[in-house]
Protein backbone atom coordinates (compact mmCIF):
# COMPACT_ATOMS: atom_id res chain seq x y z
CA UNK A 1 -1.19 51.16 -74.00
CA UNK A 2 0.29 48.07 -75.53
CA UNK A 3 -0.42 45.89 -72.25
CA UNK A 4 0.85 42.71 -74.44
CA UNK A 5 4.22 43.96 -74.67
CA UNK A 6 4.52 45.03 -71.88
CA UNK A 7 3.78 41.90 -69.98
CA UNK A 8 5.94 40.14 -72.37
CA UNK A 9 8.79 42.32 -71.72
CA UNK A 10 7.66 41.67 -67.83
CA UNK A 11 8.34 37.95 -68.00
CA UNK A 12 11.40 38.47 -70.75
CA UNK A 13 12.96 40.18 -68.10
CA UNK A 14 13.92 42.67 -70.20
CA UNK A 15 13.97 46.69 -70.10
CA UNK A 16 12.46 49.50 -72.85
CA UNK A 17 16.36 50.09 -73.05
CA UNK A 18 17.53 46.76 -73.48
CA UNK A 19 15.15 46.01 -76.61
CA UNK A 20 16.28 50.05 -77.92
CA UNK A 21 20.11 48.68 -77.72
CA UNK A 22 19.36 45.32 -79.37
CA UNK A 23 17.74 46.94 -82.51
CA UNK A 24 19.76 50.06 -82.33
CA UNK A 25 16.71 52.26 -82.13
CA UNK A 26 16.25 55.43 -79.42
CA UNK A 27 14.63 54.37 -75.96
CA UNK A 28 11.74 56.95 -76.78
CA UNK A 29 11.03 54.91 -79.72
CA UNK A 30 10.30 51.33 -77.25
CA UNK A 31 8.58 54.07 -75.09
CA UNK A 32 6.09 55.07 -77.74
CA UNK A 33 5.56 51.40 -78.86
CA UNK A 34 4.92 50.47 -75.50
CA UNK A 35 1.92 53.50 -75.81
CA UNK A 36 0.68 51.92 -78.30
CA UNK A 37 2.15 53.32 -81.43
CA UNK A 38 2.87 50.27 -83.64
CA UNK A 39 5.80 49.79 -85.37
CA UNK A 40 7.54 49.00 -88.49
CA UNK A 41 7.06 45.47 -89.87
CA UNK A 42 10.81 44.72 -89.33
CA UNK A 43 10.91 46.10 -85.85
CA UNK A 44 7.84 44.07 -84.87
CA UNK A 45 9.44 40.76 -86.14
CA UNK A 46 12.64 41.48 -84.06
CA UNK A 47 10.80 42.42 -80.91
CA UNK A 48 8.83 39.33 -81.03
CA UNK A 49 12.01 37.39 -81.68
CA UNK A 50 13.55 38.88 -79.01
CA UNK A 51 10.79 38.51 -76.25
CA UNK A 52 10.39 34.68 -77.63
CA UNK A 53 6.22 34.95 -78.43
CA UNK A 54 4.45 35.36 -82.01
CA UNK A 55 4.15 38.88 -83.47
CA UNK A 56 0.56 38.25 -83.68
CA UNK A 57 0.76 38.09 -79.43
CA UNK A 58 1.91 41.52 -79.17
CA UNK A 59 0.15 42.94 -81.98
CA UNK A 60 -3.01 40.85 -82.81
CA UNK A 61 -4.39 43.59 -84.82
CA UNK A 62 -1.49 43.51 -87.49
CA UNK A 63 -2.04 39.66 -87.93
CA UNK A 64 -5.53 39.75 -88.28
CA UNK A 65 -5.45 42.30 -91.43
CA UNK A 66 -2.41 40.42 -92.86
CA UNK A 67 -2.51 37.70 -96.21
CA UNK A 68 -2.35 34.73 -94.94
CA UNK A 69 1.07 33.26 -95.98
CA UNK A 70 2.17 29.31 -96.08
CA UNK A 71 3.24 27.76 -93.13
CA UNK A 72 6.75 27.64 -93.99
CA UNK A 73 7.20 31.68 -94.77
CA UNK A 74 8.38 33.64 -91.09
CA UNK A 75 8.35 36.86 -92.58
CA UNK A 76 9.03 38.55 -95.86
CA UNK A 77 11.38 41.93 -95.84
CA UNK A 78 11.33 44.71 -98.68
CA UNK A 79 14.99 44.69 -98.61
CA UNK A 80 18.05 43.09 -96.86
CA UNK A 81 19.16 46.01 -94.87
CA UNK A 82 15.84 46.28 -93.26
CA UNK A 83 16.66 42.95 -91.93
CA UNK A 84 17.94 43.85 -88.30
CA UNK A 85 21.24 42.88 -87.15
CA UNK A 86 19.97 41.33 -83.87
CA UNK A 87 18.14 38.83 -86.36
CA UNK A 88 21.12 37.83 -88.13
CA UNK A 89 23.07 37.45 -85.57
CA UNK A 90 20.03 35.55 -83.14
CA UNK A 91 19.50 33.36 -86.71
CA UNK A 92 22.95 31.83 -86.99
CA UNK A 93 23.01 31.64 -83.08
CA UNK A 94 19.78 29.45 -82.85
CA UNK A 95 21.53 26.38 -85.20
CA UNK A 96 22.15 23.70 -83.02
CA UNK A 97 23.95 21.57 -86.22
CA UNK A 98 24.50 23.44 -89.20
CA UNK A 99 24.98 26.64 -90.56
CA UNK A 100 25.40 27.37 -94.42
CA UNK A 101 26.60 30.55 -96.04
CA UNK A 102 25.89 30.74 -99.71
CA UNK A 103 26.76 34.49 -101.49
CA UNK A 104 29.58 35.77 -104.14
CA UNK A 105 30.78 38.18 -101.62
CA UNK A 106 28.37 38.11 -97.95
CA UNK A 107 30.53 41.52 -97.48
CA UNK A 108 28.00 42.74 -94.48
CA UNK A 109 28.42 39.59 -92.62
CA UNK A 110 32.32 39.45 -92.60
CA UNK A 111 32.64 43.30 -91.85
CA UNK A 112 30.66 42.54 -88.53
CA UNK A 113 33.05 41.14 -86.08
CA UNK A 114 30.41 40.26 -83.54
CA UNK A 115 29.01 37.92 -86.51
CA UNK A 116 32.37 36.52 -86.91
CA UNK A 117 32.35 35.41 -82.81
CA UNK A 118 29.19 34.14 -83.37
CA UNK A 119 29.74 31.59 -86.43
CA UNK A 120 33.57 30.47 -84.45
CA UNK A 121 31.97 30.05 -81.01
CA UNK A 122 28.98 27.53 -82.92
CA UNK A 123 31.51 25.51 -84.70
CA UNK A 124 33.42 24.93 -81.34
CA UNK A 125 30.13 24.48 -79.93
CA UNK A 126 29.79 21.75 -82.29
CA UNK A 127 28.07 23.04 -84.75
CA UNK A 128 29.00 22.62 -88.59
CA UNK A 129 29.69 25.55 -90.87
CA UNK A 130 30.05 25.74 -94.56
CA UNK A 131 30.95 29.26 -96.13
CA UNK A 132 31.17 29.05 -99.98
CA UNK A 133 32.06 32.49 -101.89
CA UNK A 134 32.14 33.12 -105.41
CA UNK A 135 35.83 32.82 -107.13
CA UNK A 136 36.87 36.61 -107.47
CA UNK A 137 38.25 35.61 -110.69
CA UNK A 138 35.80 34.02 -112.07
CA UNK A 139 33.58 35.40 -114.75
CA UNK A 140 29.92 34.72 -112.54
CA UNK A 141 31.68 36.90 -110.08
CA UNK A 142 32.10 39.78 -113.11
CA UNK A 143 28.56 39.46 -114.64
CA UNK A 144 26.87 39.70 -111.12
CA UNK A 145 28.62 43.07 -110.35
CA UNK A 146 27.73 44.21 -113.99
CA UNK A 147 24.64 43.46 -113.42
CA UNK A 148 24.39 45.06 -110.23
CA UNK A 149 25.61 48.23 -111.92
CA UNK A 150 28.81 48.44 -109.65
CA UNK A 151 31.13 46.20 -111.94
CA UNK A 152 32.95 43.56 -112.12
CA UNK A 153 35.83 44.54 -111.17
CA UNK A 154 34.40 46.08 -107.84
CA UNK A 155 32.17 42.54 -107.06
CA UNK A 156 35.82 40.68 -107.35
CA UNK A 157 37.47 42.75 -105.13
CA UNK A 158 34.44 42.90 -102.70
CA UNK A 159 34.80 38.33 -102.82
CA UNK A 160 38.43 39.03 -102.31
CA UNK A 161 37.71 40.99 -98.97
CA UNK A 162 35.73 38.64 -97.77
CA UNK A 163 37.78 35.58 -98.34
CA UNK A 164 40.26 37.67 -96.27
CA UNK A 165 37.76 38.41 -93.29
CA UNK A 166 36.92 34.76 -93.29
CA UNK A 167 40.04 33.03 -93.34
CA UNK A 168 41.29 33.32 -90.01
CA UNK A 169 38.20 31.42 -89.63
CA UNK A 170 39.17 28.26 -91.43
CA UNK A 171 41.87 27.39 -88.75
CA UNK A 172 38.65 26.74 -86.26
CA UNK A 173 37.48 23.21 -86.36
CA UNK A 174 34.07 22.63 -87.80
CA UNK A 175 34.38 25.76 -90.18
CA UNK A 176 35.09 25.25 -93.94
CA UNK A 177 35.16 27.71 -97.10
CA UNK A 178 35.31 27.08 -100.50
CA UNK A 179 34.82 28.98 -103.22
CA UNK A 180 32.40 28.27 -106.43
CA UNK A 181 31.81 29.44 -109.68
CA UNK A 182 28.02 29.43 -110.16
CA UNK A 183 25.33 31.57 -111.73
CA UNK A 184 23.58 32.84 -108.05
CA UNK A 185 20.04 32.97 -108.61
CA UNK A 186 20.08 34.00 -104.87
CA UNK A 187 21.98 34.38 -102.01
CA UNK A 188 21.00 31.49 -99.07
CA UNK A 189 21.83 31.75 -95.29
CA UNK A 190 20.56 29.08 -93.37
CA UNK A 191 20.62 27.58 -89.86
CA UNK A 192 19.31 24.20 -89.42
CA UNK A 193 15.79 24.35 -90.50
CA UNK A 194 15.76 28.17 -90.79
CA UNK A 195 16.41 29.51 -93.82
CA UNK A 196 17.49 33.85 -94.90
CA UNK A 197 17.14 33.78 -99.21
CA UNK A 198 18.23 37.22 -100.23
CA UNK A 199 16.45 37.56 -103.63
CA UNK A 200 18.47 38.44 -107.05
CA UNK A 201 17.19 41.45 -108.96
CA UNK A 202 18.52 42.37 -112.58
CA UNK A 203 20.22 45.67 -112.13
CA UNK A 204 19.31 45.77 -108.34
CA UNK A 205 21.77 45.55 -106.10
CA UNK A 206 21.97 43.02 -102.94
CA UNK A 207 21.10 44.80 -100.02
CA UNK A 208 18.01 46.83 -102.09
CA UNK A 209 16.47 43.47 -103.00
CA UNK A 210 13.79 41.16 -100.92
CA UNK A 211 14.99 38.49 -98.30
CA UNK A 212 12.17 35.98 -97.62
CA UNK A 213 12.52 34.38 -94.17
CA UNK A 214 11.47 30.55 -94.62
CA UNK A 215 11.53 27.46 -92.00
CA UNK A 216 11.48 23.78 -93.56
CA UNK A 217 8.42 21.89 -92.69
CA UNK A 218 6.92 18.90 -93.78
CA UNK A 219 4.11 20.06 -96.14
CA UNK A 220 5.78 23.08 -97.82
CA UNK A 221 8.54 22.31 -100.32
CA UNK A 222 10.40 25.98 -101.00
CA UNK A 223 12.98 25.86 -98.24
CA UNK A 224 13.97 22.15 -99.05
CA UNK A 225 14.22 23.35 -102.35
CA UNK A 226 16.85 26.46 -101.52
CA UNK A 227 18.51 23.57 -99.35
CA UNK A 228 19.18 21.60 -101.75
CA UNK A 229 20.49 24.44 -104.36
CA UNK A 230 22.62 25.05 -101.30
CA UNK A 231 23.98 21.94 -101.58
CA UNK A 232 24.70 21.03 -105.66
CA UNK A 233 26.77 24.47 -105.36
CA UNK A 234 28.51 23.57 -102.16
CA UNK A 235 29.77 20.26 -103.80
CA UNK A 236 30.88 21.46 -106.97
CA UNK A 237 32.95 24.68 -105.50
CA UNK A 238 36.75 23.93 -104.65
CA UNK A 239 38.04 24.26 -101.17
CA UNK A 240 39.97 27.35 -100.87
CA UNK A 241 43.62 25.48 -100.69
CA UNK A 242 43.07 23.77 -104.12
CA UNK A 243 42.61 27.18 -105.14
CA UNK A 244 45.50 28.82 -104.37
CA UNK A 245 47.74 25.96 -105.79
């Protein structure tokens, strides 16, 4: 028996079913984890984020037999679709000033409606957002998708959807997208000090390659680094109304 997670779901006030729903996993599963069974690396990360407390609190074992990592790394996933959609979605909800959306296409984000609530309800909340997407016609857009092995003509029209998706967005106040024409070395969500940077593989495609899961602090440079890329390509893209004239 797990008695750490259990007391933590105790004074989370939460339910075996509740966390199941939240990371789309069966109720058995919570059951078993509950029992003791531990489980994977991306499911432990979202539990813990969910119940508020360290992973290492619910499953000391695991953090005693992992490398230890700089202060500034959260987690590291093999690949952006094991990233659960409860931590996107809790990510972008915890900024409290800014959130920054750097991607040729972000496809998986603007397909998810609740995502969409999330980023309009922050920016009348107060909270500044910048969205910049690659130009679908320009020729970074082309080589990424040839690169990717799905071509170029398929990573244009992939930008073009989500420019679609996302304008209704840019009659909220506080939310802005432009679009840019840069060589992506990789893709950079961030919130605040909280930074998602989904890795660029040759010949790999987005969702098959790492995310690394950084915060900013004041001895480790690597997320003010990805900030800062953030913002050269930010203020060289073109808002999306100079574009269309």
């Amino acid at each position: 028996m797990n008695e750490n997670l259990r007391h933590a779901l105790i004074r989370a006030r939460l339910q075996p079913v509740d966390i199941a729903a939240r990371l789309a996993v069966d109720p058995k599963t919570v059951a078993r984890w509950i029992s003791g069974r531990i489980p994977y690396p991306r499911h432990r990360l979202a539990v813990a984020d969910l119940l508020g407390v360290d992973e290492g609190e619910l499953w000391p074992e695991q953090a005693e037999g992992r490398r230890i990592l700089p202060g500034e790394i959260k987690a590291v996933y093999p690949h952006r679709w094991a990233v659960p959609a409860e931590t996107w979605r809790g990510f972008f909800q915890a900024a409290e000033k800014e959130i920054g959306i750097l991607v040729y296409s972000g496809l998986f984000l603007a397909e998810d409606a609740g995502l969409l609530r999330v980023l309009t309800e922050q920016a009348r909340a107060g909270v500044r957002v910048r969205i910049a997407l690659g130009d679908p016609d320009s020729p970074q857009v082309a080589a990424r998708g040839v690169e990717e092995g799905i071509g170029g003509d398929v990573m244009a029209a992939r930008a073009r959807n989500a420019l679609a998706l996302y304008r209704p967005l840019q009659d909220v106040d506080g939310i802005e997208v432009r679009l840019h024409r840069t060589v992506l070395y990789n893709s950079i969500y961030h919130a605040d000090d909280g930074l998602l940077v989904n890795l660029h593989a040759y010949g790999t495609r987005a969702p098959e390659a790492p995310v690394i899961y950084l915060t900013r602090t004041e001895t480790d440079n690597a997320a003010a680094t990805y900030l800062d890329s953030f913002e050269r390509v930010w203020n060289e893209a073109e808002t999306t109304s100079t574009h269309q004239a």
